[in-house]
C-alpha atoms as a PDB file:
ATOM      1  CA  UNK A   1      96.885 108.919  91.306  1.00  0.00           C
ATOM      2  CA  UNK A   2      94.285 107.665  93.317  1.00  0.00           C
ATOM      3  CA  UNK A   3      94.631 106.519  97.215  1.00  0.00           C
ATOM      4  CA  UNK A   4      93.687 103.187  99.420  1.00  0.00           C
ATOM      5  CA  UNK A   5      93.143 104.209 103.184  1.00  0.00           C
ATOM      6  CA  UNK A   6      92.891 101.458 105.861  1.00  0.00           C
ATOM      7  CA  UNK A   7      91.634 102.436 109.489  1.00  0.00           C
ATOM      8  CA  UNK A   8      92.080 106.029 108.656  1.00  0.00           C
ATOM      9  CA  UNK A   9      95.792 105.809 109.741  1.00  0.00           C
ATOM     10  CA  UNK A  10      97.260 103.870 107.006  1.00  0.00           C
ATOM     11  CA  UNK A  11      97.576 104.363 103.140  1.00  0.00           C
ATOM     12  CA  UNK A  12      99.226 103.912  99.745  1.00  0.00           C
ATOM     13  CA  UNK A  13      98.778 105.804  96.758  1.00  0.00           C
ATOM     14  CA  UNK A  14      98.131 103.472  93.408  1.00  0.00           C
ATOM     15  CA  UNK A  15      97.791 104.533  89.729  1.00  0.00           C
ATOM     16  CA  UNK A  16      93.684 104.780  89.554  1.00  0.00           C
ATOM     17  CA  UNK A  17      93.453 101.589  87.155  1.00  0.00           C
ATOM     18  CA  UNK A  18      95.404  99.530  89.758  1.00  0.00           C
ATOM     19  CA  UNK A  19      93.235 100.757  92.248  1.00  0.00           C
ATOM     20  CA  UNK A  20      90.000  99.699  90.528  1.00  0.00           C
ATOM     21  CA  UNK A  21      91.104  96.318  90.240  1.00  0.00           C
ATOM     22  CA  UNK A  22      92.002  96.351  94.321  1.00  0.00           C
ATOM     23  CA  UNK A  23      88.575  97.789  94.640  1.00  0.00           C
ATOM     24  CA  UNK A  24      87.264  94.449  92.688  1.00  0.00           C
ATOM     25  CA  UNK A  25      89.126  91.960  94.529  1.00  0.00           C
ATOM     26  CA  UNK A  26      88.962  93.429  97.832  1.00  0.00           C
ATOM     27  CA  UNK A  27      85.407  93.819  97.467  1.00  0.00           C
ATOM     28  CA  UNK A  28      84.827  90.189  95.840  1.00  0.00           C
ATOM     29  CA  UNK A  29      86.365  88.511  98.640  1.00  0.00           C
ATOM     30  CA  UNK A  30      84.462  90.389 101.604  1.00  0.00           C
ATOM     31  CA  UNK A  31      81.639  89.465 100.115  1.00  0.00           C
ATOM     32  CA  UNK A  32      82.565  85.718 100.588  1.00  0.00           C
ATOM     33  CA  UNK A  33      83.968  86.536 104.061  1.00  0.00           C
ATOM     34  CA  UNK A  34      87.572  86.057 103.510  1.00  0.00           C
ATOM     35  CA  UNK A  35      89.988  87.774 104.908  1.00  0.00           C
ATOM     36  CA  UNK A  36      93.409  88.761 103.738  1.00  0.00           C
ATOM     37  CA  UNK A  37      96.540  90.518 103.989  1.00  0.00           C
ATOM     38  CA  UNK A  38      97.476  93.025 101.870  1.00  0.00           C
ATOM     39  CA  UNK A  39     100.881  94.200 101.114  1.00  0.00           C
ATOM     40  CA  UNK A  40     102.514  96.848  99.757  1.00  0.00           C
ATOM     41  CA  UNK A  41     105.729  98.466  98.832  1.00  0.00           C
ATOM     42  CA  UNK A  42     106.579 101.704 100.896  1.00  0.00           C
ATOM     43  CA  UNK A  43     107.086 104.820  98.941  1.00  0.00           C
ATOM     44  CA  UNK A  44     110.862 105.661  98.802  1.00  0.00           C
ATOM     45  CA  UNK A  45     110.431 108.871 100.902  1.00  0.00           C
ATOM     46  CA  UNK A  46     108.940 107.294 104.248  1.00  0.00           C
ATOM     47  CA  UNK A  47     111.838 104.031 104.049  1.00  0.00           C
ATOM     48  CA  UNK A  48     112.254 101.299 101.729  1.00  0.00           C
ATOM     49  CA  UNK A  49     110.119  98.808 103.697  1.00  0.00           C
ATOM     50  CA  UNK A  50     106.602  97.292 103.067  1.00  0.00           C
ATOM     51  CA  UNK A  51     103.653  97.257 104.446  1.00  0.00           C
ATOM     52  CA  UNK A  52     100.851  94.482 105.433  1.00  0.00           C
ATOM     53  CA  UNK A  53      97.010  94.843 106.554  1.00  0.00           C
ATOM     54  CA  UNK A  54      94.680  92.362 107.707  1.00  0.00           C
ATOM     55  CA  UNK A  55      91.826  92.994 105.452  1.00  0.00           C
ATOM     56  CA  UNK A  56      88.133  91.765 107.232  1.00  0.00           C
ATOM     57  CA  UNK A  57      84.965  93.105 107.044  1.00  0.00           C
ATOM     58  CA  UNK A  58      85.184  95.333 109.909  1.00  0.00           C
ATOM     59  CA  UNK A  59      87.837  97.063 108.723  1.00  0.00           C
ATOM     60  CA  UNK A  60      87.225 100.614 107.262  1.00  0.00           C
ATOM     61  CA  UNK A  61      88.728 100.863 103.895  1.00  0.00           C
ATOM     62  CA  UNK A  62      88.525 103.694 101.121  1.00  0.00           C
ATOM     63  CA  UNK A  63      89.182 103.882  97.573  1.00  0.00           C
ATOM     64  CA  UNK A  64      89.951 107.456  96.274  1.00  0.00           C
ATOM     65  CA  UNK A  65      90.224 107.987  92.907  1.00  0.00           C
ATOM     66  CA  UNK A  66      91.590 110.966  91.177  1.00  0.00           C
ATOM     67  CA  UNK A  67      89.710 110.532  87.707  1.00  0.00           C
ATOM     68  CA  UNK A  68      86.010 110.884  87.673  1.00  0.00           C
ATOM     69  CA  UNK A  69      85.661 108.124  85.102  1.00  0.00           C
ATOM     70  CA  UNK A  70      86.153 104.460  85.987  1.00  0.00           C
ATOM     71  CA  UNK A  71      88.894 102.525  84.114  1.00  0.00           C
ATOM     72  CA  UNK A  72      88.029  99.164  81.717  1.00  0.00           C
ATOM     73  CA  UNK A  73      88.920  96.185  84.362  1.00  0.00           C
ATOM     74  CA  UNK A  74      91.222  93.240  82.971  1.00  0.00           C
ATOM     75  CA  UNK A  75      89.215  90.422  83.833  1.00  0.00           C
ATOM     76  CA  UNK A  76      92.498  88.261  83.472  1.00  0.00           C
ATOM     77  CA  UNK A  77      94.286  90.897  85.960  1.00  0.00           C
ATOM     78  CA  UNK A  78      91.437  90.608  88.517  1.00  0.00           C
ATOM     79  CA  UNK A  79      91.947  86.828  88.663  1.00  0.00           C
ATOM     80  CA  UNK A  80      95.689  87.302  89.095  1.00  0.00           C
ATOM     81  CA  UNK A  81      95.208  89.615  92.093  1.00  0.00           C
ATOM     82  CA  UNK A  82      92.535  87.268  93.596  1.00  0.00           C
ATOM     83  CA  UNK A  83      94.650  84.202  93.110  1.00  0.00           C
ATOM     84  CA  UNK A  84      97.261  86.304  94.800  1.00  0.00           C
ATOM     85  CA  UNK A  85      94.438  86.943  97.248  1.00  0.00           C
ATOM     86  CA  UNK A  86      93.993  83.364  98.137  1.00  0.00           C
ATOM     87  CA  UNK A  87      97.495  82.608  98.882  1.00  0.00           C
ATOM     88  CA  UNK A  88      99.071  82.845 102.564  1.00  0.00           C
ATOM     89  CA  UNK A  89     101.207  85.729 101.241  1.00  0.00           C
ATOM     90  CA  UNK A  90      97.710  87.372 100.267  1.00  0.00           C
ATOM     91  CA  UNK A  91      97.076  90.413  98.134  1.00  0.00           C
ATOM     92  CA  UNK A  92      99.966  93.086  96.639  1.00  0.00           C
ATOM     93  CA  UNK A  93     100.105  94.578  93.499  1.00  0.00           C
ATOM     94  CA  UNK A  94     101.496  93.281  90.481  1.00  0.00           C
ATOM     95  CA  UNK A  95     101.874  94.119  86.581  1.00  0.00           C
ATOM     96  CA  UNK A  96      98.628  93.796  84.741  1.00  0.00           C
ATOM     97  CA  UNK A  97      98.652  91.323  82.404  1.00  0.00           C
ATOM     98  CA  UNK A  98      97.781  91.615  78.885  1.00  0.00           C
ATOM     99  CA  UNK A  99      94.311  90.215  77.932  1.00  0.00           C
ATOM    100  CA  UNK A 100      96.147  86.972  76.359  1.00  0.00           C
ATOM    101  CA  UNK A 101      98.944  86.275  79.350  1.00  0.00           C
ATOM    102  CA  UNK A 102      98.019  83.760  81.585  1.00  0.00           C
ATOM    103  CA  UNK A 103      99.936  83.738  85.383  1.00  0.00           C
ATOM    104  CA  UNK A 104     100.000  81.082  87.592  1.00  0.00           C
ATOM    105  CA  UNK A 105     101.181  81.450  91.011  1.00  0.00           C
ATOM    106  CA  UNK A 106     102.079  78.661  93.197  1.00  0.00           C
ATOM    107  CA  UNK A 107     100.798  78.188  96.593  1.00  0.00           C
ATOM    108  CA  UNK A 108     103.042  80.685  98.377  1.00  0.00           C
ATOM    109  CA  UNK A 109     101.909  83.373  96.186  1.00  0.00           C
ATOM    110  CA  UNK A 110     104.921  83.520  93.847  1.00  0.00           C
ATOM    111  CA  UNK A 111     104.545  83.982  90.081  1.00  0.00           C
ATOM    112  CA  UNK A 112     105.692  80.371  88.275  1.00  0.00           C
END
């Protein structure tokens, strides 16, 4: 189980493949200057809430991963997320696709 930190303060601990392809998205749209929000569910034991983060590049971020080796991305899950990305709702997590799905979210971020 690896771990995304934001501003030291805040964090949310993702399956190490999910977090690679975070790592990928968050990284690919940073480097175009756009920022985001990201949100996430809560774990159970701090509330059943969510979370959201403005994510801009002067944010400090940090990817922890528990494995030492780096997972296979899904190229078709990495366009999912940054679709997701693009959307006013911005960035969460969702299901990785298999290599064949296709998703397509409409422009509130909502799978069609």
């Amino acid at each position: 189980m690896g771990r995304f930190s934001y501003e030291g303060q805040t964090h949310v601990d993702l399956d190490d493949r999910a977090l690679a392809h975070l790592q990928m998205v968050v990284a690919n749209k940073l480097r175009r200057g756009e920022p985001f929000y990201f949100t996430w569910k809560d774990d159970p034991s701090i509330g059943h809430g969510r979370t959201s983060v403005w994510v801009h590049p002067g944010c400090t971020m940090v990817f922890t991963y528990h494995g030492g080796r780096r997972p296979p991305l899904n190229r078709i899950w990495i366009e999912a997320l940054s679709q997701l990305a693009n959307t006013p709702a911005g960035l969460r997590l969702i299901p990785e696709p298999s290599q064949v799905d296709e998703m397509q979210f409409d422009e509130g971020g909502h799978l069609q």
